[in-house]
N, C-alpha and C. Protein backbone atom coordinates (compact mmCIF):
# COMPACT_ATOMS: atom_id res chain seq x y z
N UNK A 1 25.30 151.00 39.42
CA UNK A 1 26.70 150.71 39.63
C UNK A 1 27.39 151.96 40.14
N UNK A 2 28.33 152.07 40.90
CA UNK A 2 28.84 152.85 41.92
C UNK A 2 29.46 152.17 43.01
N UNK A 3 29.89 153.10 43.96
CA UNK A 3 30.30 152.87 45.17
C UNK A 3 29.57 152.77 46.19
N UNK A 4 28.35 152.10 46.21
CA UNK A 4 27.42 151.21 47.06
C UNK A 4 27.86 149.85 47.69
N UNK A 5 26.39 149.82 48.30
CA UNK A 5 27.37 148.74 49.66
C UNK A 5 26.69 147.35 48.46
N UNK A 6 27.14 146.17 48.75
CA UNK A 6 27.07 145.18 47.74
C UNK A 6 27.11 143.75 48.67
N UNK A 7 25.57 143.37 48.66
CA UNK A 7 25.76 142.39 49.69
C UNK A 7 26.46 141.83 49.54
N UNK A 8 26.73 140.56 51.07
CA UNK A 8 27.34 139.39 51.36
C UNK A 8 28.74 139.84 52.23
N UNK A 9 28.99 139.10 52.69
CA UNK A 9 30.88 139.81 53.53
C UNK A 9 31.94 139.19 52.76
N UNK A 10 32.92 139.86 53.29
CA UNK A 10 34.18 139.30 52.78
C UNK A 10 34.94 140.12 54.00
N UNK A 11 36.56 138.74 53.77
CA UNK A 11 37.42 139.70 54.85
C UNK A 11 37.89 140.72 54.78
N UNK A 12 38.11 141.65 55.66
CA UNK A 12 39.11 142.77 55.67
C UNK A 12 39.91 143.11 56.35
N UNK A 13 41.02 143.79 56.59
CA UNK A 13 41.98 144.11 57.67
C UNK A 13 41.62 144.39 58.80
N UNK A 14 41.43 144.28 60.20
CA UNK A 14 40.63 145.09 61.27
C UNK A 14 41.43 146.49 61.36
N UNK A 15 40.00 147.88 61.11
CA UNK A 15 40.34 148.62 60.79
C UNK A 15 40.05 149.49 59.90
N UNK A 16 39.53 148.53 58.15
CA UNK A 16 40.16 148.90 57.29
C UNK A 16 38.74 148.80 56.20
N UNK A 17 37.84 148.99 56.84
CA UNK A 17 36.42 148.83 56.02
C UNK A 17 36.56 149.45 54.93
N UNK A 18 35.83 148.91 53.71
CA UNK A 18 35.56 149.89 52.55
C UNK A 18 34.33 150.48 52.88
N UNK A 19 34.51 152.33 52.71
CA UNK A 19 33.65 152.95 52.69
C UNK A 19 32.75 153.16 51.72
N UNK A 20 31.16 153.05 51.60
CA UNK A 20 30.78 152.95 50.90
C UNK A 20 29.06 154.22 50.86
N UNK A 21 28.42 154.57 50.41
CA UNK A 21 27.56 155.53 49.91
C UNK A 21 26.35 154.94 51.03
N UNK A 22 25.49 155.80 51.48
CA UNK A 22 24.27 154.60 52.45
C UNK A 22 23.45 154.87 51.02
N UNK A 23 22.92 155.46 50.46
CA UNK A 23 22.16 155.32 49.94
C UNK A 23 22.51 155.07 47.97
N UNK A 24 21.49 154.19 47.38
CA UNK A 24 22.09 153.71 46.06
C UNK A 24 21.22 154.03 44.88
N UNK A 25 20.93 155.77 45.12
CA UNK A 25 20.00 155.98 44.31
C UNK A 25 20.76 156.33 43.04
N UNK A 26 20.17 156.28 42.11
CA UNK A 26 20.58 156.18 40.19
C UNK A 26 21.60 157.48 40.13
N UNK A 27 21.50 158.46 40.22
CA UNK A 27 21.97 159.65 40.62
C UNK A 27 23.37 159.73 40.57
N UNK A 28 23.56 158.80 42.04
CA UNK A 28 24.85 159.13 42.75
C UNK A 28 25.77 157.51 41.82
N UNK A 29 24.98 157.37 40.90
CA UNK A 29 26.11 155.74 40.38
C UNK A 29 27.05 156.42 38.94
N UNK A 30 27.29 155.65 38.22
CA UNK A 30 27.87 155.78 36.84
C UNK A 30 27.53 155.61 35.70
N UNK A 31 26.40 154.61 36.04
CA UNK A 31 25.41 153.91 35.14
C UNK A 31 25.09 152.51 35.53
N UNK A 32 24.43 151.94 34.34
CA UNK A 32 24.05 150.72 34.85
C UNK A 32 24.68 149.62 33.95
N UNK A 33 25.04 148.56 34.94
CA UNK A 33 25.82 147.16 34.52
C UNK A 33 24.96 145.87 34.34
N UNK A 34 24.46 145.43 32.98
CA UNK A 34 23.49 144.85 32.59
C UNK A 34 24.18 143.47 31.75
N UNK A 35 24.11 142.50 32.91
CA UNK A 35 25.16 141.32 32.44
C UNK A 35 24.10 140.01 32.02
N UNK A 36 24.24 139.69 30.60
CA UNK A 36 23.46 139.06 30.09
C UNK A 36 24.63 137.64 29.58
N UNK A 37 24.09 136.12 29.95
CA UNK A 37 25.23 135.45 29.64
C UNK A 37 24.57 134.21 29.50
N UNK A 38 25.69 133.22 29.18
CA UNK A 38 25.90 131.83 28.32
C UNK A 38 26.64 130.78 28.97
N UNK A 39 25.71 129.83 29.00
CA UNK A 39 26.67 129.07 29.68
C UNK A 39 26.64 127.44 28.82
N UNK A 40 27.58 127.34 28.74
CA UNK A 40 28.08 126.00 28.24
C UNK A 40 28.15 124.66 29.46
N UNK A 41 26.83 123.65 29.25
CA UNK A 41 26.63 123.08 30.26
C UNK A 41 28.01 121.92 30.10
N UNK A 42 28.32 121.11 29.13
CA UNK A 42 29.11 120.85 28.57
C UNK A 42 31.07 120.55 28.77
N UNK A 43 31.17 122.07 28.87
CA UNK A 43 32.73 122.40 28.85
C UNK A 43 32.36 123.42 30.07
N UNK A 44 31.39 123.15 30.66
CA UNK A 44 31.53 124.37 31.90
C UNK A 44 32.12 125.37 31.96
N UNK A 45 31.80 125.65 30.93
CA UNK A 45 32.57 127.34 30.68
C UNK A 45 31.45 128.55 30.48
N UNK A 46 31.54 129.91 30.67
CA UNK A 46 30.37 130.59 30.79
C UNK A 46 30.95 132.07 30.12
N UNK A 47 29.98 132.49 29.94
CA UNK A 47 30.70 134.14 28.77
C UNK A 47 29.30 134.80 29.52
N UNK A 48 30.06 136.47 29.92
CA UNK A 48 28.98 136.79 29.98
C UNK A 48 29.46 138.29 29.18
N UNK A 49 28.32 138.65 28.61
CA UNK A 49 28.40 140.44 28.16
C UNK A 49 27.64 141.19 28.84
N UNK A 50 28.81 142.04 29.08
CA UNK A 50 28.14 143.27 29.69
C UNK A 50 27.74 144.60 29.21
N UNK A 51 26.48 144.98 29.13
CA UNK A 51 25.16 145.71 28.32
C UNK A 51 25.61 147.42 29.38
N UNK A 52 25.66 148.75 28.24
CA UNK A 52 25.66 149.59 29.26
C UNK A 52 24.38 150.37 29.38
N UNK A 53 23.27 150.24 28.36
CA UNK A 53 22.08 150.97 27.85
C UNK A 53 20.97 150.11 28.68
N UNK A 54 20.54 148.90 27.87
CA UNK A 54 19.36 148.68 28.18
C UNK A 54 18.73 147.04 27.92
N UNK A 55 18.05 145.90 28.74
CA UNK A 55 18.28 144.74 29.01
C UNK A 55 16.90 144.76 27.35
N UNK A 56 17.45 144.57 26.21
CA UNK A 56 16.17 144.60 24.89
C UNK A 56 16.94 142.78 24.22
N UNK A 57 16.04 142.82 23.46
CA UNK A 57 16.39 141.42 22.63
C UNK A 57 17.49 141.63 22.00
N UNK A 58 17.53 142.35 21.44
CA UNK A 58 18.58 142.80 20.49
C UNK A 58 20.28 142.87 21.41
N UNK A 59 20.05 143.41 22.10
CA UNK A 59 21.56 142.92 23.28
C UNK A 59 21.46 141.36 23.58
N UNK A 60 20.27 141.29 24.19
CA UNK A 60 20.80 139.11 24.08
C UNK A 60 21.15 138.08 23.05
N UNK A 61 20.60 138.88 22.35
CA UNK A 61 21.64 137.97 20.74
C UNK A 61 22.48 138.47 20.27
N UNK A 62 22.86 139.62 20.75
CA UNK A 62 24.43 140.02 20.32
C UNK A 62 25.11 139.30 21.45
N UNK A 63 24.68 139.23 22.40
CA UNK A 63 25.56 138.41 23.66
C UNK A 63 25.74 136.95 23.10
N UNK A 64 24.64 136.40 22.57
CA UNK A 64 24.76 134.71 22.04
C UNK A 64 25.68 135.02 20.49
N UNK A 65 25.66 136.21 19.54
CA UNK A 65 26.53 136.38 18.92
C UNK A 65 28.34 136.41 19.21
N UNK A 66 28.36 137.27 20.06
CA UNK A 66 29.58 137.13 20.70
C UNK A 66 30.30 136.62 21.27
N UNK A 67 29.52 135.18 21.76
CA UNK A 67 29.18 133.94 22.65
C UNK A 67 30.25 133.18 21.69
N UNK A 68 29.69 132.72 20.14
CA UNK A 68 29.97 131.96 19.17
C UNK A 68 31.03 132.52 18.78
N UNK A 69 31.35 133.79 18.67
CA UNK A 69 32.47 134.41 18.10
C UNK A 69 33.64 133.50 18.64
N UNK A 70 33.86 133.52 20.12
CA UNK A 70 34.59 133.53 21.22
C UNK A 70 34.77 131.95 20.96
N UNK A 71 33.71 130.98 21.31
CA UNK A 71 34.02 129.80 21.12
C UNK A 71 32.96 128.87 20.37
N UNK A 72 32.78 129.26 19.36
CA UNK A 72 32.29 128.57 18.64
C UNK A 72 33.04 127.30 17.94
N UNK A 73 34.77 128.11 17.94
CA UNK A 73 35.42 127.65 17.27
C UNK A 73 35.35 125.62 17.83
N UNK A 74 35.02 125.59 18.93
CA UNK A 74 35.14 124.06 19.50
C UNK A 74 33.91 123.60 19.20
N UNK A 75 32.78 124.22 18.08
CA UNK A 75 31.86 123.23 17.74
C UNK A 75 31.85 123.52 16.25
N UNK A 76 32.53 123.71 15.53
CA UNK A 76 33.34 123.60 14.43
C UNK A 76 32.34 122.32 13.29
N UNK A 77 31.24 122.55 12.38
CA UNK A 77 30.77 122.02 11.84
C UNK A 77 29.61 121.93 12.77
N UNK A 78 29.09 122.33 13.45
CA UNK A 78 27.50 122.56 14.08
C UNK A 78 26.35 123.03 13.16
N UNK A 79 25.56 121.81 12.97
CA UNK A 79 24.40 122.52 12.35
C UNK A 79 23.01 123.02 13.17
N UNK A 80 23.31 122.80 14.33
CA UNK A 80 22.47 123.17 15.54
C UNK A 80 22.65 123.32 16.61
N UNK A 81 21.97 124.65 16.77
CA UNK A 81 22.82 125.09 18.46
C UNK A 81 21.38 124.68 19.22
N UNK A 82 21.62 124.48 20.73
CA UNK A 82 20.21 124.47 21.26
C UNK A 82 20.10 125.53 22.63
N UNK A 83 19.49 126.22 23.13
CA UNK A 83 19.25 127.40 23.79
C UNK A 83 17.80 127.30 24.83
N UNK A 84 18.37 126.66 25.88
CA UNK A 84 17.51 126.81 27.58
C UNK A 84 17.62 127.99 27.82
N UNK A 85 16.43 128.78 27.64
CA UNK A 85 16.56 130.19 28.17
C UNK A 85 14.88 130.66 28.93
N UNK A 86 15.50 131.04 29.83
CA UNK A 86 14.10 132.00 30.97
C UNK A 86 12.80 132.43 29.61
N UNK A 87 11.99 132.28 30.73
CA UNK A 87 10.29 132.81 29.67
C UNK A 87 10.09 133.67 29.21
N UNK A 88 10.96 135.19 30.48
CA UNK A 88 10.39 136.03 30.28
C UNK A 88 11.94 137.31 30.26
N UNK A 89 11.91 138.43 30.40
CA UNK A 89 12.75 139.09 30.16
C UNK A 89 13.51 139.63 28.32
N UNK A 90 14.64 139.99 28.29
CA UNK A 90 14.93 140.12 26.69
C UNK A 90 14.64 139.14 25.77
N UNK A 91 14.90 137.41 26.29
CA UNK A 91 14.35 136.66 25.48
C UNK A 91 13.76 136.20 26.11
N UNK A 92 12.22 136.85 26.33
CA UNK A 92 10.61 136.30 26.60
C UNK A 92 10.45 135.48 25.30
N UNK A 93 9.56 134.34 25.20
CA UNK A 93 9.00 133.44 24.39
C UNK A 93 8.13 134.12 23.67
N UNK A 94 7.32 135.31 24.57
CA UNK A 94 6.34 136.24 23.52
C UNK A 94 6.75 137.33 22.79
N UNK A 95 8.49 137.47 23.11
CA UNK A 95 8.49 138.54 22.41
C UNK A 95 9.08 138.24 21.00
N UNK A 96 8.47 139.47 20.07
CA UNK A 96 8.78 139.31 18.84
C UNK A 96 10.33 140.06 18.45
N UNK A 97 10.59 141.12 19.15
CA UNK A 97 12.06 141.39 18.62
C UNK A 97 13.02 139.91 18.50
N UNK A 98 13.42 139.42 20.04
CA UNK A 98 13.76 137.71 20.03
C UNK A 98 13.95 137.33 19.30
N UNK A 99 12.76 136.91 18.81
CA UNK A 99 12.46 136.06 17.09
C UNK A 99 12.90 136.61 16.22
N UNK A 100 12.65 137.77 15.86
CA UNK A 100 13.86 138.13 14.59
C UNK A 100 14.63 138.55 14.82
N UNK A 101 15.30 138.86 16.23
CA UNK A 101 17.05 138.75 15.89
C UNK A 101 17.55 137.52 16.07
N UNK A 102 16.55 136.30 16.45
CA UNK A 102 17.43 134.81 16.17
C UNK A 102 17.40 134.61 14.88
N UNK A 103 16.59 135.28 13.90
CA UNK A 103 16.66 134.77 12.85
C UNK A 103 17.46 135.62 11.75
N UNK A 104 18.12 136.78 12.21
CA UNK A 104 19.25 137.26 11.62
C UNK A 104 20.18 136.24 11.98
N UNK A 105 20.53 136.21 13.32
CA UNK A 105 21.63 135.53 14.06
C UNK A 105 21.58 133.89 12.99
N UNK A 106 20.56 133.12 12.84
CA UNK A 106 20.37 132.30 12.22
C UNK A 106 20.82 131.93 11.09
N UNK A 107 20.38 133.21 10.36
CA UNK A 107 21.08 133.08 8.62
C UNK A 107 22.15 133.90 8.51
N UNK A 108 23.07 134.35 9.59
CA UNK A 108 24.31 134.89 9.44
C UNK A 108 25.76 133.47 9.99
N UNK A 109 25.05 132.68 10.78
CA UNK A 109 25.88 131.47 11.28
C UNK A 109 25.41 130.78 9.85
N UNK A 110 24.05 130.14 9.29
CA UNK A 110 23.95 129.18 8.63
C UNK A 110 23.71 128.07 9.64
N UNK A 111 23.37 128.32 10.46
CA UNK A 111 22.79 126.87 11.54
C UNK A 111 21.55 127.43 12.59
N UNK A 112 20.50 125.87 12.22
CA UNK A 112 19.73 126.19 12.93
C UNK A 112 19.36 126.31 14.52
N UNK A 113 18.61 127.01 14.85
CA UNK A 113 18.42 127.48 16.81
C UNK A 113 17.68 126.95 17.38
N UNK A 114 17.47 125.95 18.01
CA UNK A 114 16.12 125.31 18.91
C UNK A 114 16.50 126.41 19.90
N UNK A 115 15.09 126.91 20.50
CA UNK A 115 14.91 127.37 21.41
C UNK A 115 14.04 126.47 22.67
N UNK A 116 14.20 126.15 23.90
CA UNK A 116 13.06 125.70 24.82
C UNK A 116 13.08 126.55 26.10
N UNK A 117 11.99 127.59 25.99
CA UNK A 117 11.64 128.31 27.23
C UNK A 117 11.41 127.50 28.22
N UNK A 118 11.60 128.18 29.47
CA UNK A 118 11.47 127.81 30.92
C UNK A 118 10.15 128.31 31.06
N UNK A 119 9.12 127.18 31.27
CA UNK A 119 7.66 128.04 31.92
C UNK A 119 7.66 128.79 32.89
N UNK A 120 6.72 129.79 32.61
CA UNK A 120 6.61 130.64 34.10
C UNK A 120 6.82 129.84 35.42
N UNK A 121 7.32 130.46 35.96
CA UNK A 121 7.64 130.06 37.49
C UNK A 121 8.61 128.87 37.53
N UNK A 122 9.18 128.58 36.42
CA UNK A 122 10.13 127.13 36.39
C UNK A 122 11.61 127.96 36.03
N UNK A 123 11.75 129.03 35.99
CA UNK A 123 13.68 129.95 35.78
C UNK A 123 14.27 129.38 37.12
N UNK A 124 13.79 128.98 38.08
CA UNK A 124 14.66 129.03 38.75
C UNK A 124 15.05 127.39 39.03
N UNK A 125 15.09 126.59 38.01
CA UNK A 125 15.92 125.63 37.72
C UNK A 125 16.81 125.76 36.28
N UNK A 126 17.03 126.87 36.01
CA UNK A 126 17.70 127.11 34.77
C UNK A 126 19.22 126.52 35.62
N UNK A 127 20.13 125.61 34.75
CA UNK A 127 21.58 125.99 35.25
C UNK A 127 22.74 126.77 35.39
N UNK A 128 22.06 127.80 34.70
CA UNK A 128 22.97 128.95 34.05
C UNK A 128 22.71 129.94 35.33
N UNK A 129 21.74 129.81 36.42
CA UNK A 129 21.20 130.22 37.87
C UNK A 129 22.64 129.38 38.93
N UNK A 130 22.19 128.21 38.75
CA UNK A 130 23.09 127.82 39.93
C UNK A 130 24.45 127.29 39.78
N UNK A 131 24.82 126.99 38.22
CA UNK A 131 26.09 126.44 37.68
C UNK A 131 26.99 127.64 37.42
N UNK A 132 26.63 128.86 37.11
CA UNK A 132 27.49 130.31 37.08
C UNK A 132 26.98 131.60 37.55
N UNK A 133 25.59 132.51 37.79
CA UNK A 133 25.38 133.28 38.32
C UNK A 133 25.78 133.05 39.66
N UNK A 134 25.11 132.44 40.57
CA UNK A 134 25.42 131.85 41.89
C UNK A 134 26.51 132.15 42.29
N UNK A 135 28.08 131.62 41.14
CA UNK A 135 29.26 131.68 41.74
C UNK A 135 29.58 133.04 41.36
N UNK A 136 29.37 133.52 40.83
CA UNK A 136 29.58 135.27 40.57
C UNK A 136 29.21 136.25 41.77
N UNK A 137 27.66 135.72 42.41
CA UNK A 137 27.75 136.84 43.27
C UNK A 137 27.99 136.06 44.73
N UNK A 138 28.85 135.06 44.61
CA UNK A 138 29.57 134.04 45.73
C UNK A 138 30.91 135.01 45.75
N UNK A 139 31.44 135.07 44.53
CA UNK A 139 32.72 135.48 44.39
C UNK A 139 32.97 137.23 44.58
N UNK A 140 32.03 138.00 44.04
CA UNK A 140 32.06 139.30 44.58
C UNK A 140 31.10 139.96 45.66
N UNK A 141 31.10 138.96 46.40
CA UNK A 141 29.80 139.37 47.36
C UNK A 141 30.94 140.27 48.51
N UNK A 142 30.14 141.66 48.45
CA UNK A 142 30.95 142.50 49.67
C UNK A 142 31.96 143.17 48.95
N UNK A 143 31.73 143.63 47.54
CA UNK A 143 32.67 144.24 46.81
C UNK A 143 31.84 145.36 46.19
N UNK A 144 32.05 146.54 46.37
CA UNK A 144 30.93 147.82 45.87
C UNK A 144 31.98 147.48 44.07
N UNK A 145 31.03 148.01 43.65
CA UNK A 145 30.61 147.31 41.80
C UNK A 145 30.95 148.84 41.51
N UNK A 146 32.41 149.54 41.69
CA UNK A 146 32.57 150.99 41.64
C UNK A 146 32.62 150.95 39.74
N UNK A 147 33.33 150.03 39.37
CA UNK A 147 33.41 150.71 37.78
C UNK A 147 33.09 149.83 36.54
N UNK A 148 33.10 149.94 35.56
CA UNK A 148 32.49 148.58 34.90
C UNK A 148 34.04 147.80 34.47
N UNK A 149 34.92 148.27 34.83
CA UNK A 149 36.17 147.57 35.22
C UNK A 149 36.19 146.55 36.16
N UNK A 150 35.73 147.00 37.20
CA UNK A 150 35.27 145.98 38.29
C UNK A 150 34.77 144.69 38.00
N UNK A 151 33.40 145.12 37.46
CA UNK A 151 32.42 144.37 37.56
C UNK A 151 33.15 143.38 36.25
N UNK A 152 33.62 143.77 34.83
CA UNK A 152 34.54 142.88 34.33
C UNK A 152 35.38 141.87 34.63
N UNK A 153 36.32 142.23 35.83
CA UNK A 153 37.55 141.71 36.29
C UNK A 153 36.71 140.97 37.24
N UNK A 154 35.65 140.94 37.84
CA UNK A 154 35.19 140.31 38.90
C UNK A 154 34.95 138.72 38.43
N UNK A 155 33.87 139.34 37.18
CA UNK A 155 32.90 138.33 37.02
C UNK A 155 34.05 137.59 35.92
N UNK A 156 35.10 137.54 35.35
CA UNK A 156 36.36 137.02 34.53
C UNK A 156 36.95 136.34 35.78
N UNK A 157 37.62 136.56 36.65
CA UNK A 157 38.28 135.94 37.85
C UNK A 157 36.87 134.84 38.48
N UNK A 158 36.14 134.73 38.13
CA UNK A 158 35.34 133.70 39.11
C UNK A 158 35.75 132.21 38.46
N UNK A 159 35.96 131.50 39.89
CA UNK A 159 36.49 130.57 39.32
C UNK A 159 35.62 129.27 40.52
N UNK A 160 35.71 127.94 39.87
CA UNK A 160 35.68 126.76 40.99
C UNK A 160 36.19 125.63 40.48
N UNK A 161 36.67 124.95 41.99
CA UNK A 161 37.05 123.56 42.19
C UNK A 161 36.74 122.81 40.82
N UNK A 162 35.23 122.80 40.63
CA UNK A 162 34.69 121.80 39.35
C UNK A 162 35.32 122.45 38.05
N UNK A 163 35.99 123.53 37.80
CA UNK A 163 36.29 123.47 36.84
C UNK A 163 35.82 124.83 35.97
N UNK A 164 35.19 125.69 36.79
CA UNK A 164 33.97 126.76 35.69
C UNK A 164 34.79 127.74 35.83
N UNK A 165 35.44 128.23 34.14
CA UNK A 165 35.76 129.60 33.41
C UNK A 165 34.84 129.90 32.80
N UNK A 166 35.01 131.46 33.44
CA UNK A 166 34.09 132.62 32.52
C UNK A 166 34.77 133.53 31.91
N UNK A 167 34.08 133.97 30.94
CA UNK A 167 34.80 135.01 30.09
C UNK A 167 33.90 136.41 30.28
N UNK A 168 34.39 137.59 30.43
CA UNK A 168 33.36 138.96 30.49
C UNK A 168 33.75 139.75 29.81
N UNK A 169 32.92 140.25 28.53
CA UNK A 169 33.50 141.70 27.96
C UNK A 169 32.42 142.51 28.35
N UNK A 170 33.20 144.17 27.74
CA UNK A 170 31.80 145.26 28.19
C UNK A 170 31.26 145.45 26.65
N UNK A 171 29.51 145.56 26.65
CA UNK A 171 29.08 145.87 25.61
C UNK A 171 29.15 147.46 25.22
N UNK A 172 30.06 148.26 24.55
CA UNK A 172 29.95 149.96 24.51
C UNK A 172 28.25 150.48 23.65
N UNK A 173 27.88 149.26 22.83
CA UNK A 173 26.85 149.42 21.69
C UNK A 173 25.87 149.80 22.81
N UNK A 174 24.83 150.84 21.86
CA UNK A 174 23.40 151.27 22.52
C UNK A 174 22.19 150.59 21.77
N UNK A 175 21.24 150.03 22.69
CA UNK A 175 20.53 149.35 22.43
C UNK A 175 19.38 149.96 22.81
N UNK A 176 18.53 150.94 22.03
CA UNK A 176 17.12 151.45 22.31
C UNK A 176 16.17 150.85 22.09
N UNK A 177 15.20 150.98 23.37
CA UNK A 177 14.00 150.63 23.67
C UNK A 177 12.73 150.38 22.49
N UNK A 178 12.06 149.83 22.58
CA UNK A 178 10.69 150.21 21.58
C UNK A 178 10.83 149.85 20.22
N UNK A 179 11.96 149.28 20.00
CA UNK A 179 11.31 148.49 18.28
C UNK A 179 10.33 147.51 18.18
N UNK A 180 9.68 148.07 17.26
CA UNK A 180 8.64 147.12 16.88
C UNK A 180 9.12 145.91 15.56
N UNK A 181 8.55 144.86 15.65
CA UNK A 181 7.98 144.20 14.60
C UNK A 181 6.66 144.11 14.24
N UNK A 182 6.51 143.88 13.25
CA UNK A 182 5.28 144.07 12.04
C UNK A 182 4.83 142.73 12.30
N UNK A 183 3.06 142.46 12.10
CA UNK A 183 2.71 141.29 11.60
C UNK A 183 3.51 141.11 9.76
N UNK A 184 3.85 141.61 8.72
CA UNK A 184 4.09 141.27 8.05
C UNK A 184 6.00 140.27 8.22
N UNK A 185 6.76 141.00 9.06
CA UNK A 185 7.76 141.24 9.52
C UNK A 185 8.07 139.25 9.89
N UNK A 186 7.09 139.11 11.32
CA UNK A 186 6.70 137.52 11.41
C UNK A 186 6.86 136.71 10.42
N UNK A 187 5.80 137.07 9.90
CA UNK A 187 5.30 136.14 8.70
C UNK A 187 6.49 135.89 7.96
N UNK A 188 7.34 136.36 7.89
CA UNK A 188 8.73 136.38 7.03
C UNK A 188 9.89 135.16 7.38
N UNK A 189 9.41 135.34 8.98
CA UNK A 189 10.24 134.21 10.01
C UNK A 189 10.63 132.93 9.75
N UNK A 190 11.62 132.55 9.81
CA UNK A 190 11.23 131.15 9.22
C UNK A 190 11.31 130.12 10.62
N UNK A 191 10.08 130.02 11.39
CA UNK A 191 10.28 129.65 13.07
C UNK A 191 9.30 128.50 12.57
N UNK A 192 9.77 127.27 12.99
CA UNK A 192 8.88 125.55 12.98
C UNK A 192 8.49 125.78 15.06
N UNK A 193 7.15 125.68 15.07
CA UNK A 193 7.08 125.28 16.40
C UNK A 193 7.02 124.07 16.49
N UNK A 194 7.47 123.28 17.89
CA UNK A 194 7.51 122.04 18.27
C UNK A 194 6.19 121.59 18.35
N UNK A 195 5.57 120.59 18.06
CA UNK A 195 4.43 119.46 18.62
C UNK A 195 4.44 119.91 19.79
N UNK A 196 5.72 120.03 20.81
CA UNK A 196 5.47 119.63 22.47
C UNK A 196 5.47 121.06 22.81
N UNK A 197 4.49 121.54 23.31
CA UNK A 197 4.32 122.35 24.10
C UNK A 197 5.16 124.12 23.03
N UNK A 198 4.31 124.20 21.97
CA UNK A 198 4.72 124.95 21.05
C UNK A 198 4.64 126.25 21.76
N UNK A 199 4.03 126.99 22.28
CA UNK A 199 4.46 128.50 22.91
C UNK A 199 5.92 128.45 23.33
N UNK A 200 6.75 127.43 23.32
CA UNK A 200 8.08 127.54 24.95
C UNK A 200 9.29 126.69 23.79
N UNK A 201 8.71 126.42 22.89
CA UNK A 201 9.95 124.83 22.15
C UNK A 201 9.41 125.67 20.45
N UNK A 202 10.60 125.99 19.81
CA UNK A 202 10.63 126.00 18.60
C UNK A 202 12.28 126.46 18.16
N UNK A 203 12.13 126.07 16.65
CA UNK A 203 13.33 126.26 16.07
C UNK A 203 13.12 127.48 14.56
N UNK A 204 14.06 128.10 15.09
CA UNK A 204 14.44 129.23 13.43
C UNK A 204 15.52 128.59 12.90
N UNK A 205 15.36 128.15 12.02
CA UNK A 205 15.97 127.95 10.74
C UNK A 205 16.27 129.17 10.01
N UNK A 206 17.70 128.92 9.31
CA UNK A 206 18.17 129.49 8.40
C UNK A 206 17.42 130.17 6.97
N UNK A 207 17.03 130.83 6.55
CA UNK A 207 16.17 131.41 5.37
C UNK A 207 16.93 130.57 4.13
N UNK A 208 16.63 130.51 3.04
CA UNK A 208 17.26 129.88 2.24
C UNK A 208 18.45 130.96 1.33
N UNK A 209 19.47 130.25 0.92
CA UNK A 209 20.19 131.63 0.69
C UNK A 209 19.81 131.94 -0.99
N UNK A 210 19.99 133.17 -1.66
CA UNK A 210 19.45 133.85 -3.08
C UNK A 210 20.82 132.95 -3.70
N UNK A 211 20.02 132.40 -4.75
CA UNK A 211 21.11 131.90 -5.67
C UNK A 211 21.90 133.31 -6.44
């Protein structure tokens, strides 16, 4: 993120180009803008958080945490959320951080999480691809991504005809690399896999609470 060139066009005054850096090496930016988000197929509404450290599990469930914060309030007595999410990336299906921060996230709501991964090579029918990313870099295409102000106000102002609000905050929290979980750690999980196609479809349930 910086004052790099940022595909796609947009108009400008004749005259009146924004000048921008030729080259977009790490160096010459501010840092990096790591937008992890939610979309409500539903109420077509979309939240995204923006990460300033590093794309780990632990930032995507604070993003689905912050998600619920924001509007949970309109599913008000939910005992189950359900979650279409990509195979691979912060919430990969194999990874184990994932799994136990859904299952903090889990027994801190009190409602349970179906998860159903997207098989390899099938993300790119996710809707959260063509129902709100899409219009984000529709809407700032040809805009250098100078501050994480920007990139806030950008991806908050995207709007369409059908109806789709988004919401964007910045994440300030640091999220380091390399935690492990334990085989004992698992075992603790309280994750039911599905019959159908159990690597990609399961649910964490809530732990039971200590009398």
């Amino acid at each position: 993120m910086g004052n790099f060139k940022n595909a796609g066009r947009s108009w400008r005054a004749k005259g009146d180009p924004i000048k921008v850096l030729s080259k977009d090496f790490p160096d010459l930016g501010i840092g990096a803008a790591i937008p992890y988000g939610a979309y409500d197929i539903a109420r077509n509404h979309g939240f995204v958080n923006v990460g300033m450290t590093h794309e780990t599990a632990e930032f995507a469930v604070e993003s689905l945490r912050r998600w619920w914060r924001l509007y949970g309030r309109h599913y008000a007595g939910a005992k189950r959320l359900l979650l279409c999410a990509d195979g691979g990336g912060a919430n990969g299906s194999r990874r184990r951080t994932w799994k136990a921060n859904l299952q903090a996230l889990a027994d801190e709501l009190r409602v349970e999480i179906s998860v159903c991964h997207y098989p390899p090579g099938a993300s790119k029918w996710n809707k959260i691809e063509h129902r709100m990313f899409s219009y984000i870099s529709i809407h700032w295409r040809g805009e250098p991504l100078i501050t994480y102000e920007t990139v806030v106000n950008l991806i908050s102002s995207t709007r369409t005809a059908a109806g789709l609000r988004i919401k964007a905050v910045l994440d300030h929290n640091d999220y380091p690399k390399g935690i492990k979980v334990t085989d004992a750690e698992m075992r603790a999980l309280n994750v039911v896999a599905s019959k159908t196609l159990p690597r990609w479809n399961y649910t964490v349930r809530p732990h039971a609470k200590n009398p």
